[in-house]
C-alpha atoms as a PDB file:
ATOM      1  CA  UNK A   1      35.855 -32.037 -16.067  1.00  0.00           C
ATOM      2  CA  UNK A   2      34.875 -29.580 -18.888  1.00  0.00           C
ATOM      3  CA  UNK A   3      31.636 -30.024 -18.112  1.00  0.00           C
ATOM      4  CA  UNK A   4      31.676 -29.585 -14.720  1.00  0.00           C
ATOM      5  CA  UNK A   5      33.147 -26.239 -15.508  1.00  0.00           C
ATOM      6  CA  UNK A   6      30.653 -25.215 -18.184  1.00  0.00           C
ATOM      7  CA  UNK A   7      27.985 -26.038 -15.761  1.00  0.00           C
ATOM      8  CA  UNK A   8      29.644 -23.801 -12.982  1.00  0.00           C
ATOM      9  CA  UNK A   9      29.906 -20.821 -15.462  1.00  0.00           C
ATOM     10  CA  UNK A  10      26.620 -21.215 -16.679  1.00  0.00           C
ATOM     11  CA  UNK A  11      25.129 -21.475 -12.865  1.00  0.00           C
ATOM     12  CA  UNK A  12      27.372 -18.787 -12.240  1.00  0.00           C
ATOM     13  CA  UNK A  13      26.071 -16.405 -14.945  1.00  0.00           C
ATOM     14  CA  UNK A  14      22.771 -17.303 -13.491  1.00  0.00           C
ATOM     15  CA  UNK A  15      23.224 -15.816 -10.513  1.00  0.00           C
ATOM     16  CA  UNK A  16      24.496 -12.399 -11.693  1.00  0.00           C
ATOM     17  CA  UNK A  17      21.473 -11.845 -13.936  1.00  0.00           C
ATOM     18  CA  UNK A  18      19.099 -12.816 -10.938  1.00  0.00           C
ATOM     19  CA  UNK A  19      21.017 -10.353  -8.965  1.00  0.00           C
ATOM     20  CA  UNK A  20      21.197  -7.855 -11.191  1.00  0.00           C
ATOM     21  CA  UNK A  21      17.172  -8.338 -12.136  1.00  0.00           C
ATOM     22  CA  UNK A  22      16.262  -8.130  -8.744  1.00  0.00           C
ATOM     23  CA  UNK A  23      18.707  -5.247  -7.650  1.00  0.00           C
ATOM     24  CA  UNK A  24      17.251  -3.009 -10.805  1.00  0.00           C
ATOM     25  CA  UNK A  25      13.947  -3.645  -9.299  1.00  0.00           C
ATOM     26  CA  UNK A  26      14.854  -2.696  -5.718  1.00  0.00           C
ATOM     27  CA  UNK A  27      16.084   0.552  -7.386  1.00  0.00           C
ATOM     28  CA  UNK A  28      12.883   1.274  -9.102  1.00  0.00           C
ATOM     29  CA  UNK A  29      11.173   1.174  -5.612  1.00  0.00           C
ATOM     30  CA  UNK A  30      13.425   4.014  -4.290  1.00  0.00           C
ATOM     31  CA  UNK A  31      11.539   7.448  -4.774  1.00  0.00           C
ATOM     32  CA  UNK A  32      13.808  10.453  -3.683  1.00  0.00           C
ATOM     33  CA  UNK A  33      11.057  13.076  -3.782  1.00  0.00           C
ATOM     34  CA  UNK A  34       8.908  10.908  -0.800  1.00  0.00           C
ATOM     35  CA  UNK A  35       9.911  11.349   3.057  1.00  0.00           C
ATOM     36  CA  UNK A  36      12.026   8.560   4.631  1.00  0.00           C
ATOM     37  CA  UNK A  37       8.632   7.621   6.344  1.00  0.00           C
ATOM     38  CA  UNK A  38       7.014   7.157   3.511  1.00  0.00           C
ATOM     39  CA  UNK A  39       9.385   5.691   1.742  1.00  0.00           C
ATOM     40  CA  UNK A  40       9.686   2.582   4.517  1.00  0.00           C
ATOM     41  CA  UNK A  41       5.725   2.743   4.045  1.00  0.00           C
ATOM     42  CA  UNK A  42       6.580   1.527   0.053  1.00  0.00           C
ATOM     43  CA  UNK A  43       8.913  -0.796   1.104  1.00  0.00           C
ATOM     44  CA  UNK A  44       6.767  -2.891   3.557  1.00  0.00           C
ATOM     45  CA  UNK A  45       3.628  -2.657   1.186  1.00  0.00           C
ATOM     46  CA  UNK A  46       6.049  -3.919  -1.541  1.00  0.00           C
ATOM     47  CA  UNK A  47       7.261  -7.011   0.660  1.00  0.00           C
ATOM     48  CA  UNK A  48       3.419  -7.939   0.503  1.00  0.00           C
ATOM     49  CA  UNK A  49       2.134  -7.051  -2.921  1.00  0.00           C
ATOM     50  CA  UNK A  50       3.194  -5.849  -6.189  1.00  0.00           C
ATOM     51  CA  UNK A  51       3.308  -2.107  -6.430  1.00  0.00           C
ATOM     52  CA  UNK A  52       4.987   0.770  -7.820  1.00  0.00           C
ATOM     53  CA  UNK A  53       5.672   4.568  -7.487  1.00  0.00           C
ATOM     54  CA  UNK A  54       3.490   6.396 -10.240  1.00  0.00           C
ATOM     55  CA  UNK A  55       2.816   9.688 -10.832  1.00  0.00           C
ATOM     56  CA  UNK A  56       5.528  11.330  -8.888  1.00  0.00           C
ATOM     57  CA  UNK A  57       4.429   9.751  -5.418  1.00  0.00           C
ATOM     58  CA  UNK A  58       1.722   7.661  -5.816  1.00  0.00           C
ATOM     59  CA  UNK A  59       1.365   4.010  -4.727  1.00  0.00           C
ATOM     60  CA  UNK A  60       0.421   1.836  -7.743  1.00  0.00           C
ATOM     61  CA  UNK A  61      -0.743  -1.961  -6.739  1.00  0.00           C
ATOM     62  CA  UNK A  62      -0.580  -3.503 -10.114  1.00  0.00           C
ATOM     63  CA  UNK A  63      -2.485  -6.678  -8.545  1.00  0.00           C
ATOM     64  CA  UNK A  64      -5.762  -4.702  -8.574  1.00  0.00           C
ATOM     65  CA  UNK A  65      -5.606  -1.588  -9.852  1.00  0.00           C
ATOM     66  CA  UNK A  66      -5.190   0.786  -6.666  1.00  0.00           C
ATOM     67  CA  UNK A  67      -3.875   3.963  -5.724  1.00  0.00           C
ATOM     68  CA  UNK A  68      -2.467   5.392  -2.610  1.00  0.00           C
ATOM     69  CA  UNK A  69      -2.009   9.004  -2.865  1.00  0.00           C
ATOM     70  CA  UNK A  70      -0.318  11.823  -0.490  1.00  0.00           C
ATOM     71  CA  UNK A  71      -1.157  11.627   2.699  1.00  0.00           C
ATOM     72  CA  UNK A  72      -1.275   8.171   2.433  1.00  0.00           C
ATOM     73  CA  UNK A  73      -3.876   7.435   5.343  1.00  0.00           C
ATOM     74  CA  UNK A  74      -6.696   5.243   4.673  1.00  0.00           C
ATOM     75  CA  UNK A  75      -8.792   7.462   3.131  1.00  0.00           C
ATOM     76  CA  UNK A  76      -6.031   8.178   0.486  1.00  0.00           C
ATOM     77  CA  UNK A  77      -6.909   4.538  -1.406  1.00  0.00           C
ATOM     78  CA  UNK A  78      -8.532   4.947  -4.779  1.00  0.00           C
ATOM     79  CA  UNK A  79      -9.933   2.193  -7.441  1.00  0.00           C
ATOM     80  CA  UNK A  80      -9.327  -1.191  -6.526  1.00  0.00           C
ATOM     81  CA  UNK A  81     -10.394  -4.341  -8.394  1.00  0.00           C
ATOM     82  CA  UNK A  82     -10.497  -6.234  -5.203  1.00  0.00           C
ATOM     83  CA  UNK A  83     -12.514  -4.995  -2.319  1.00  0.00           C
ATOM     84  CA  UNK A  84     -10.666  -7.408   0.499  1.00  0.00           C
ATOM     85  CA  UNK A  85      -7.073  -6.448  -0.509  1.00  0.00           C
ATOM     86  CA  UNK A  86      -8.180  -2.913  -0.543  1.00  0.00           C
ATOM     87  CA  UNK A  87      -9.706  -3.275   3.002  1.00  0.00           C
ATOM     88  CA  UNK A  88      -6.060  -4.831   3.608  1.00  0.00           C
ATOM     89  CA  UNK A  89      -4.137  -2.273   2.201  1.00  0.00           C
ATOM     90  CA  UNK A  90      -6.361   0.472   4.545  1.00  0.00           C
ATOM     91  CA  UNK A  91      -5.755  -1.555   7.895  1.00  0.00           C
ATOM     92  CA  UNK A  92      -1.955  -1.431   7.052  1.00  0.00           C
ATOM     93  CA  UNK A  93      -1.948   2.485   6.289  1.00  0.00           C
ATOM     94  CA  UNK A  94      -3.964   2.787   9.558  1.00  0.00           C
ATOM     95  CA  UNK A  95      -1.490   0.906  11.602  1.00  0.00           C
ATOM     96  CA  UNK A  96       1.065   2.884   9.755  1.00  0.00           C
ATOM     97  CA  UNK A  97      -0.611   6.507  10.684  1.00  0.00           C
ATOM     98  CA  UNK A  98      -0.657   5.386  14.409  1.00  0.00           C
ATOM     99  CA  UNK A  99       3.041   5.063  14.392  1.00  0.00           C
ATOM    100  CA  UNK A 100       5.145   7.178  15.809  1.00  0.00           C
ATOM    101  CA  UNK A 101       8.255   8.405  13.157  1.00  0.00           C
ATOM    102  CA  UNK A 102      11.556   7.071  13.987  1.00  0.00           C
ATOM    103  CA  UNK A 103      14.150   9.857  14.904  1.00  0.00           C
END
């Protein structure tokens, strides 16, 4: 029985650090100086690949080394390690440009 209960804290105190990893880095990915729109822009490209605000409110993909900078259309991509992702990344932001904002 005491084991059964160490292994149910332990599993426990699992959990809360998973949580609490993954909630600090939800809260990294929320920039308050970007529009809404451009915030939901972060948080889809996120869902996909791993990428960060830099620079105030730039798009960092750490996977290979790109940029996305203000306006954020397809033209707005700098570097990239990885031609195909970058292509990627460019369909998305022109799918993303063609949308109308959300009132």
């Amino acid at each position: 029985m005491k084991q059964l209960a160490e292994n149910a804290q332990k599993t426990l105190e699992e959990r809360i650090e998973k949580s609490v990893r993954k909630y600090k880095q939800y809260l990294k990915g929320i920039n308050e100086r970007v529009s809404p729109q451009i915030q939901r822009l972060f948080d889809d490209l996120s869902k996909q690949y791993l990428c960060e605000w830099r620079e105030g409110d730039s798009i960092y993909f750490n996977e290979f080394e790109m940029y996305i900078r203000a306006p954020y259309g397809p033209e707005s991509c700098e570097g990239g390690s990885d031609s195909k992702a970058k292509q990627r990344v460019q369909h998305i932001l022109s799918e993303f440009a063609a949308k109308p904002a959300p009132n």
